[in-house]
C-alpha atoms as a PDB file:
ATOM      1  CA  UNK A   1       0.000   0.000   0.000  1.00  0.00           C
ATOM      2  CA  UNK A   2       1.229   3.295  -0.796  1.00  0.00           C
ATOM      3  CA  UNK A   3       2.117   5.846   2.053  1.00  0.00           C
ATOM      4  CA  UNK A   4       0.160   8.777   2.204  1.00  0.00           C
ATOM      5  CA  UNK A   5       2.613  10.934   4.269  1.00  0.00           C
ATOM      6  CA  UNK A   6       1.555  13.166   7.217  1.00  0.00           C
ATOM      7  CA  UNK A   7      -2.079  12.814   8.388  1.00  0.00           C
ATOM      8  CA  UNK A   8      -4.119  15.992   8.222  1.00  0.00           C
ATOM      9  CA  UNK A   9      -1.682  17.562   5.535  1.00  0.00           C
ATOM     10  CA  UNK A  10      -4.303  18.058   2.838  1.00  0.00           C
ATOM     11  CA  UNK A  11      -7.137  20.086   5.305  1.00  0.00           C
ATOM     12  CA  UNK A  12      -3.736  22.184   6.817  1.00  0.00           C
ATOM     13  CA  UNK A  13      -2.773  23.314   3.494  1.00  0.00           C
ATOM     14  CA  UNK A  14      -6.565  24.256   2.624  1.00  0.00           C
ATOM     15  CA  UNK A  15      -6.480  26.402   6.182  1.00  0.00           C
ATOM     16  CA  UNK A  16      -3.006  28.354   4.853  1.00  0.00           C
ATOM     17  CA  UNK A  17      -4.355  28.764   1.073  1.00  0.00           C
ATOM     18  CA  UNK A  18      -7.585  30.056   2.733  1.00  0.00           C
ATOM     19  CA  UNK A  19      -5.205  32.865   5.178  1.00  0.00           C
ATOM     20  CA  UNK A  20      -3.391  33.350   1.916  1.00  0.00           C
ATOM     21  CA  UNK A  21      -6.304  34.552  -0.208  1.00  0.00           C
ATOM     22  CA  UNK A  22      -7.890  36.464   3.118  1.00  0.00           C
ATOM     23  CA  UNK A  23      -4.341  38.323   3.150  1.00  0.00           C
ATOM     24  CA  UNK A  24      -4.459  39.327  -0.575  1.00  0.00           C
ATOM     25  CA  UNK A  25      -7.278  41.131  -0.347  1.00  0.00           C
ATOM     26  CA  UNK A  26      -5.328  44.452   1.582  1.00  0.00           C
ATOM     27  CA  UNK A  27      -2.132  45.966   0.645  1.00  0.00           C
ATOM     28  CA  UNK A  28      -1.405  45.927   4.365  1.00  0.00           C
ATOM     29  CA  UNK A  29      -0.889  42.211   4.697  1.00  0.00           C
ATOM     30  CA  UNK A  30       1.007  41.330   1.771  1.00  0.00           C
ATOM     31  CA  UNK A  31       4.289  40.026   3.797  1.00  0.00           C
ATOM     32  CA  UNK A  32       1.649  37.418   5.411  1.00  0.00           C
ATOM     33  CA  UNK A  33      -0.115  36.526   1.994  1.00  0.00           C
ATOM     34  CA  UNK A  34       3.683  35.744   0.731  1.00  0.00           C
ATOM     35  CA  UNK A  35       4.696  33.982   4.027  1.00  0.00           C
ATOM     36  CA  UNK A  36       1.531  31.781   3.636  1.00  0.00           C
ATOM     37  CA  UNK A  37       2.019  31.199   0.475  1.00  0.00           C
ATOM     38  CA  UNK A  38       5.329  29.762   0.887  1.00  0.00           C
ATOM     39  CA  UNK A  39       4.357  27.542   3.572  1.00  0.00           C
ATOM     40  CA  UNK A  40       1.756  26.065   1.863  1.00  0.00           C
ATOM     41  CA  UNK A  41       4.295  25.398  -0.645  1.00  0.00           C
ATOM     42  CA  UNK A  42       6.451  24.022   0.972  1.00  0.00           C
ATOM     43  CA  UNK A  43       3.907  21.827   2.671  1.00  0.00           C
ATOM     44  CA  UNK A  44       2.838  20.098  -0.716  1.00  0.00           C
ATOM     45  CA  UNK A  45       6.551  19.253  -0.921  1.00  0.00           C
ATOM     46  CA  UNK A  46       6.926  17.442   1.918  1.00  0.00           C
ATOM     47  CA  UNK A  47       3.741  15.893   1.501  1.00  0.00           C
ATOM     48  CA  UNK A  48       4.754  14.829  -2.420  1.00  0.00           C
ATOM     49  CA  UNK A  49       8.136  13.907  -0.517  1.00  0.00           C
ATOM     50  CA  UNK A  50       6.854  11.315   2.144  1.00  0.00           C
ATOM     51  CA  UNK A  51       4.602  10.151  -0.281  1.00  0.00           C
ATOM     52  CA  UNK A  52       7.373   9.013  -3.026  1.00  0.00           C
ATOM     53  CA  UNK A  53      10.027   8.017  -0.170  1.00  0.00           C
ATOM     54  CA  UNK A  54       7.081   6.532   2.130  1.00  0.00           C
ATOM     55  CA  UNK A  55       8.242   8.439   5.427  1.00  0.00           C
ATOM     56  CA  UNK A  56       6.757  10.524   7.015  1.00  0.00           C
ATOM     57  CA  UNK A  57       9.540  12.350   8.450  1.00  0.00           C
ATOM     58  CA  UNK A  58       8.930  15.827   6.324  1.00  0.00           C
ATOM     59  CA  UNK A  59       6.053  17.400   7.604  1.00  0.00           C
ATOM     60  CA  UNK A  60       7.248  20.913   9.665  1.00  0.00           C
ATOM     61  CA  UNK A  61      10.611  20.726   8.763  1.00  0.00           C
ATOM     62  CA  UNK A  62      12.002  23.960   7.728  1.00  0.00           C
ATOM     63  CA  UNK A  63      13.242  24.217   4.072  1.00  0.00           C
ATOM     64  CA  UNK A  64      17.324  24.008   5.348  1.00  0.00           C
ATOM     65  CA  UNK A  65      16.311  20.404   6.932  1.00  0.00           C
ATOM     66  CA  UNK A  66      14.079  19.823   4.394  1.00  0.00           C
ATOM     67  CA  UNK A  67      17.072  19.896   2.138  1.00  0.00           C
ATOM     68  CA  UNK A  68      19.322  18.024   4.669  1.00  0.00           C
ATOM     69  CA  UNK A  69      16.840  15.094   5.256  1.00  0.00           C
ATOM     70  CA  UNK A  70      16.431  14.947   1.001  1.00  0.00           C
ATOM     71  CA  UNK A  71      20.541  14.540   0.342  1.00  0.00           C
ATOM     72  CA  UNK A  72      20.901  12.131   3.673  1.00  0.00           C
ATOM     73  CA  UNK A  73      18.249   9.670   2.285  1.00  0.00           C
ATOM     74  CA  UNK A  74      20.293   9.791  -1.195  1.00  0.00           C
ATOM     75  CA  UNK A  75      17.983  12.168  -3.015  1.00  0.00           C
ATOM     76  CA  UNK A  76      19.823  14.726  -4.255  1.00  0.00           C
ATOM     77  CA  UNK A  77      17.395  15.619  -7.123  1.00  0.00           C
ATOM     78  CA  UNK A  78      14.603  16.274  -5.049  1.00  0.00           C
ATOM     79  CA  UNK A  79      16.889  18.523  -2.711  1.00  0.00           C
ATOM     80  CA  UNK A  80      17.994  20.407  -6.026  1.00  0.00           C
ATOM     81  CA  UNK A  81      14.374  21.022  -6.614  1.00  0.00           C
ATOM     82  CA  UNK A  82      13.789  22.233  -2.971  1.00  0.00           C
ATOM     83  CA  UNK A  83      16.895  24.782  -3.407  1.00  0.00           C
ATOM     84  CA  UNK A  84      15.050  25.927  -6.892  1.00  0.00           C
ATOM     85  CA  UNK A  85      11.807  26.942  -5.389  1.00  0.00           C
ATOM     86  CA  UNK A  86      12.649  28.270  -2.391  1.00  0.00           C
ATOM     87  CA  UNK A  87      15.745  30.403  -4.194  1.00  0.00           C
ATOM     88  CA  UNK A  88      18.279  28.922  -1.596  1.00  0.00           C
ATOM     89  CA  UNK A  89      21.510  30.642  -1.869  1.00  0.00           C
ATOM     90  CA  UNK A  90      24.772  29.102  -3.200  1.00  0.00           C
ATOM     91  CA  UNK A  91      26.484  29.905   0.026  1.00  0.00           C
ATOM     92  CA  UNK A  92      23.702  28.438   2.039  1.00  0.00           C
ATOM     93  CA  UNK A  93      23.779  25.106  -0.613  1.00  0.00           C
ATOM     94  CA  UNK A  94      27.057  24.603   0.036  1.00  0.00           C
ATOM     95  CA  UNK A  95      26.782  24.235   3.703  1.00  0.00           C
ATOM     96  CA  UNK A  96      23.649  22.189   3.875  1.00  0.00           C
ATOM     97  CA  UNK A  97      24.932  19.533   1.315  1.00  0.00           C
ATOM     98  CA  UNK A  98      29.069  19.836   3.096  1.00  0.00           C
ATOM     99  CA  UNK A  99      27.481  19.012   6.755  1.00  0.00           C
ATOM    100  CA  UNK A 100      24.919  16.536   5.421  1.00  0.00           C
ATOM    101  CA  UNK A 101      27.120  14.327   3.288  1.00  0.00           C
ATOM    102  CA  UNK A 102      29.495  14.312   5.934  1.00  0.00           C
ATOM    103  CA  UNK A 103      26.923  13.726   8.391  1.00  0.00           C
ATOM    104  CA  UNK A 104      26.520  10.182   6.909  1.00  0.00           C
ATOM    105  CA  UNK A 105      29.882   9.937   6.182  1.00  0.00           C
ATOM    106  CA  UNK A 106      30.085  10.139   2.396  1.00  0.00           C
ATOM    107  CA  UNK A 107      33.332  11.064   1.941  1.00  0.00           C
ATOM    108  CA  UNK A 108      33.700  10.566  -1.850  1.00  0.00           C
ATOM    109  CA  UNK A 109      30.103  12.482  -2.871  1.00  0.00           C
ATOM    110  CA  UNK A 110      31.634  15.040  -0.616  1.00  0.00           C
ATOM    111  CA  UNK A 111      35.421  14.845  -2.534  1.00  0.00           C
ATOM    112  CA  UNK A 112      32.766  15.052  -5.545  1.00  0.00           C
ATOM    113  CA  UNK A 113      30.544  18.042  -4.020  1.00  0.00           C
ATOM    114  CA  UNK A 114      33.637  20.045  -3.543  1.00  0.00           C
ATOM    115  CA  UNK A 115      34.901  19.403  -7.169  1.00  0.00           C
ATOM    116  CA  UNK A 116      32.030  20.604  -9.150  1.00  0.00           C
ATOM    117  CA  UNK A 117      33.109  24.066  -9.521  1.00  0.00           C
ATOM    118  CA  UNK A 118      34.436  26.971  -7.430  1.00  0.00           C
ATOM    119  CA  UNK A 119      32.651  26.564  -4.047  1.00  0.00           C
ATOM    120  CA  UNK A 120      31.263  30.467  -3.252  1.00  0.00           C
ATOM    121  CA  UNK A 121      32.692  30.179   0.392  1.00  0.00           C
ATOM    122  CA  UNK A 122      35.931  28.571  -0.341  1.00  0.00           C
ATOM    123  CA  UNK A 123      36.847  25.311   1.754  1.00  0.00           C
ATOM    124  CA  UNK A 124      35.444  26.289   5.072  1.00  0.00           C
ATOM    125  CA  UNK A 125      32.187  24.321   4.648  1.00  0.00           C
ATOM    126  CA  UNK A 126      34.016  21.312   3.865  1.00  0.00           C
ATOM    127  CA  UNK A 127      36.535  21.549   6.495  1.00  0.00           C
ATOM    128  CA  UNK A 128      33.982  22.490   8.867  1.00  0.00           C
ATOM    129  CA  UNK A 129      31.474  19.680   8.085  1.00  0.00           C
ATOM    130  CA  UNK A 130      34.573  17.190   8.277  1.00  0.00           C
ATOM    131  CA  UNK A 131      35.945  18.469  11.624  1.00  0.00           C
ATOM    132  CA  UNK A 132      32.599  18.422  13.142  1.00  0.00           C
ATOM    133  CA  UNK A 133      32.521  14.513  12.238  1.00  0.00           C
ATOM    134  CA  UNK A 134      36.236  13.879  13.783  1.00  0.00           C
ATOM    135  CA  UNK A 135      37.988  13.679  10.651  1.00  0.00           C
ATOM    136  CA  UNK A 136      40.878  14.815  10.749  1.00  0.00           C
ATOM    137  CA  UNK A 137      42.071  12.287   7.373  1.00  0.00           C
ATOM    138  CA  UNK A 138      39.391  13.893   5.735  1.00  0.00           C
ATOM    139  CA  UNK A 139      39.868  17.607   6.679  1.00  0.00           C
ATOM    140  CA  UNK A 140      43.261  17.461   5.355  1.00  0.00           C
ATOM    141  CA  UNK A 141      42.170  17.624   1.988  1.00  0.00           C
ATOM    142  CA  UNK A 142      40.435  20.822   2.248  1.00  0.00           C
ATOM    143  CA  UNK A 143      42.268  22.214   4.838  1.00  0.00           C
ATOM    144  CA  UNK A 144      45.537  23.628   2.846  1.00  0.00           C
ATOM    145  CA  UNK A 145      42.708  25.139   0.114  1.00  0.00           C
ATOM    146  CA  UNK A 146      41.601  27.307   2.629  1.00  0.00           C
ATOM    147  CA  UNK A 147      42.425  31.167   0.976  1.00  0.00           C
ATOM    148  CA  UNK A 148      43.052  32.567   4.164  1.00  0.00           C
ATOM    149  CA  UNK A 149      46.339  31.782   6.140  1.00  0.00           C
ATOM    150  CA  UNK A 150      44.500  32.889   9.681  1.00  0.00           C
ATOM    151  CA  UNK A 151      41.625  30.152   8.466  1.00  0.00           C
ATOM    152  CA  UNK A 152      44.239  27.006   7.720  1.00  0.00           C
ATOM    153  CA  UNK A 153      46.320  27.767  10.754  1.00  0.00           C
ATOM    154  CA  UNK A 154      43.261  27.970  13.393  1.00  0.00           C
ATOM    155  CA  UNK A 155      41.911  24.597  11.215  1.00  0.00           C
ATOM    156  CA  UNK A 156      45.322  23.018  11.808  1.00  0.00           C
ATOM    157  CA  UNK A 157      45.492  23.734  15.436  1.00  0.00           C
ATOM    158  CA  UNK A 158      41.905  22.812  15.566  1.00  0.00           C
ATOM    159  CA  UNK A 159      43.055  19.216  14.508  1.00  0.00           C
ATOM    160  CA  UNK A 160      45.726  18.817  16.502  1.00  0.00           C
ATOM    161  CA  UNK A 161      48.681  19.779  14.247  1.00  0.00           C
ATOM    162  CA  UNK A 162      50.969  22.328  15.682  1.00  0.00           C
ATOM    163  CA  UNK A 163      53.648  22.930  13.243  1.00  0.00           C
ATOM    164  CA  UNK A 164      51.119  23.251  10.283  1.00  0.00           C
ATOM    165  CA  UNK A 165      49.252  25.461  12.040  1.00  0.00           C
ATOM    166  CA  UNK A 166      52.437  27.830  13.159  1.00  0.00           C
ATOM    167  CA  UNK A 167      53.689  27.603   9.520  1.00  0.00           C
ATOM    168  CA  UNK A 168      50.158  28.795   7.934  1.00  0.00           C
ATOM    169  CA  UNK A 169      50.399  31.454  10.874  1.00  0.00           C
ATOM    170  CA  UNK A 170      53.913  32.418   9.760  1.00  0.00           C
ATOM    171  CA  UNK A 171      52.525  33.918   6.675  1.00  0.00           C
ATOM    172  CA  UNK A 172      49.272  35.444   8.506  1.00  0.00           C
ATOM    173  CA  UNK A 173      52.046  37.782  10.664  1.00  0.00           C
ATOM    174  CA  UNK A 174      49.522  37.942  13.428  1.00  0.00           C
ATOM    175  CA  UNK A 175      50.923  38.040  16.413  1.00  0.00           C
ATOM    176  CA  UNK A 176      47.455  37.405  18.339  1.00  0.00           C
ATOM    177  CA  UNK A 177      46.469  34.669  15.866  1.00  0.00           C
ATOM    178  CA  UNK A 178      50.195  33.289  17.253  1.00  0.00           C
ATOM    179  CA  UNK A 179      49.066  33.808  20.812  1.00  0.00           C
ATOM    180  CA  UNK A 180      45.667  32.117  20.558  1.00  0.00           C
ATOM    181  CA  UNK A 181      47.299  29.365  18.990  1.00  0.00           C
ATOM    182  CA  UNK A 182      49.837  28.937  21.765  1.00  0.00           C
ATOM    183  CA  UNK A 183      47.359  28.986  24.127  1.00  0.00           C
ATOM    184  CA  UNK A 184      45.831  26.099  22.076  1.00  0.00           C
ATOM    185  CA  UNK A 185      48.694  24.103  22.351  1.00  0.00           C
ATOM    186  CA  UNK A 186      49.523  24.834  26.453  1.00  0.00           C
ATOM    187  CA  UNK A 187      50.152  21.066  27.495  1.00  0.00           C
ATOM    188  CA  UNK A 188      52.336  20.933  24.234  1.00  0.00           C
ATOM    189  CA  UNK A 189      56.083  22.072  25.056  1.00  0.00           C
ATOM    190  CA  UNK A 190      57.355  21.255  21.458  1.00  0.00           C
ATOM    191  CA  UNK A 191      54.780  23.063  19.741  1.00  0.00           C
ATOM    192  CA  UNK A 192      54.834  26.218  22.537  1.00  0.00           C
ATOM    193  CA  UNK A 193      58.650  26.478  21.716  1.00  0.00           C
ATOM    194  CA  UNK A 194      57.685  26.456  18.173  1.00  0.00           C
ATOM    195  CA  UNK A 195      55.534  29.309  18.406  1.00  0.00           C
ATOM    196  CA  UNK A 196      57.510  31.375  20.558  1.00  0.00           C
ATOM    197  CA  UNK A 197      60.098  31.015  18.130  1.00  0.00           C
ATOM    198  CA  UNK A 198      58.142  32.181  15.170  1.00  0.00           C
ATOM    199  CA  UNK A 199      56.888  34.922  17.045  1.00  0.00           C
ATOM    200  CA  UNK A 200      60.243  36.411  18.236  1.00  0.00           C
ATOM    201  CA  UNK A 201      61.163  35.464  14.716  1.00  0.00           C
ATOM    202  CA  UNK A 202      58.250  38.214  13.303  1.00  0.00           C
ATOM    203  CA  UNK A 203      59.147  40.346  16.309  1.00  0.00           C
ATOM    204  CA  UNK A 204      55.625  40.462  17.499  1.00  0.00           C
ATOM    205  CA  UNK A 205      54.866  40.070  21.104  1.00  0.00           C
END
């Protein structure tokens, strides 16, 4: 037997295309006739959506988990089609697919992902989506793309890799970017001697 998603969906998105047509009717209230409008939109979609997957896990999500829920259960079409109507930004895109590929631990649709053209944030989303799963094999790849030398050096002290980060801080010249990172590294004598070094080195203090 078929799944017919949610129950009550069909009368709820009667009630919000009933508000929506009440709201049309003054100038005053056209942010709420757009706002319901939208909502009953996106209702329908995760309606159509636990229909065709059979679970009903859609209903009152917003459209970011929406998206999220689509690309964890594998379907990344119906997540592009989410993203189209609802005129989700690149930059937002790219962190909703990064953290849910790596969520389930995809690490070659997310090697993929990051290869498809010029990602509108740079690497942070990937590094940051990789890092958040514990790793650190994985944020290595994206890490030394990072644009910014402050970005790689707090990524490579955030993984647990001293010298990379004082080296990626050597070209930053920040000597508080130096200090947090020292302070990073406090129960690490070897990588504290590094840093002082490099910062008497710059001649910061």
């Amino acid at each position: 037997m078929a799944s017919k998603g949610s129950a009550l969906h069909g009368p709820r998105i009667k009630e919000i295309e009933n508000a929506q047509m009440c709201f049309t009717e003054t100038k005053e209230h056209t942010f709420e006739s757009k706002a319901a409008e939208e909502h009953a939109k996106l209702l329908r979609i995760q309606h159509e959506l636990e229909v065709s997957t059979k679970q009903p896990i859609f209903l009152d999500s917003s459209v970011s988990d929406t998206i999220r829920t689509c690309i964890v259960l594998g379907n990344h079409r119906a997540a592009m089609k989410v993203k189209t109507e609802f005129k989700v930004s690149e930059k937002r895109w790219y962190w909703l697919k990064a953290l849910a590929l790596a969520g389930v631990k995809d690490w070659d649709a997310l090697e993929r992902f990051s290869k498809e053209k010029r990602p509108p944030l740079g690497y942070r989303p990937f590094v940051e989506a990789c890092i958040k799963e514990g790793e650190k094999g994985e944020a290595l790849k994206y890490i030394p793309k990072l644009a910014d030398p402050r970005e790689r050096a707090e990524a490579f002290a955030r993984i647990g890799m001293p010298k990379e980060a004082a080296d990626a801080a050597s070209q930053a010249k920040d000597g508080e970017l130096l200090g947090r990172l020292k302070l990073s590294f406090s129960q690490n004598t070897a990588a504290s001697s590094i840093l002082d070094t490099l910062r008497d080195r710059l001649g910061v203090s």
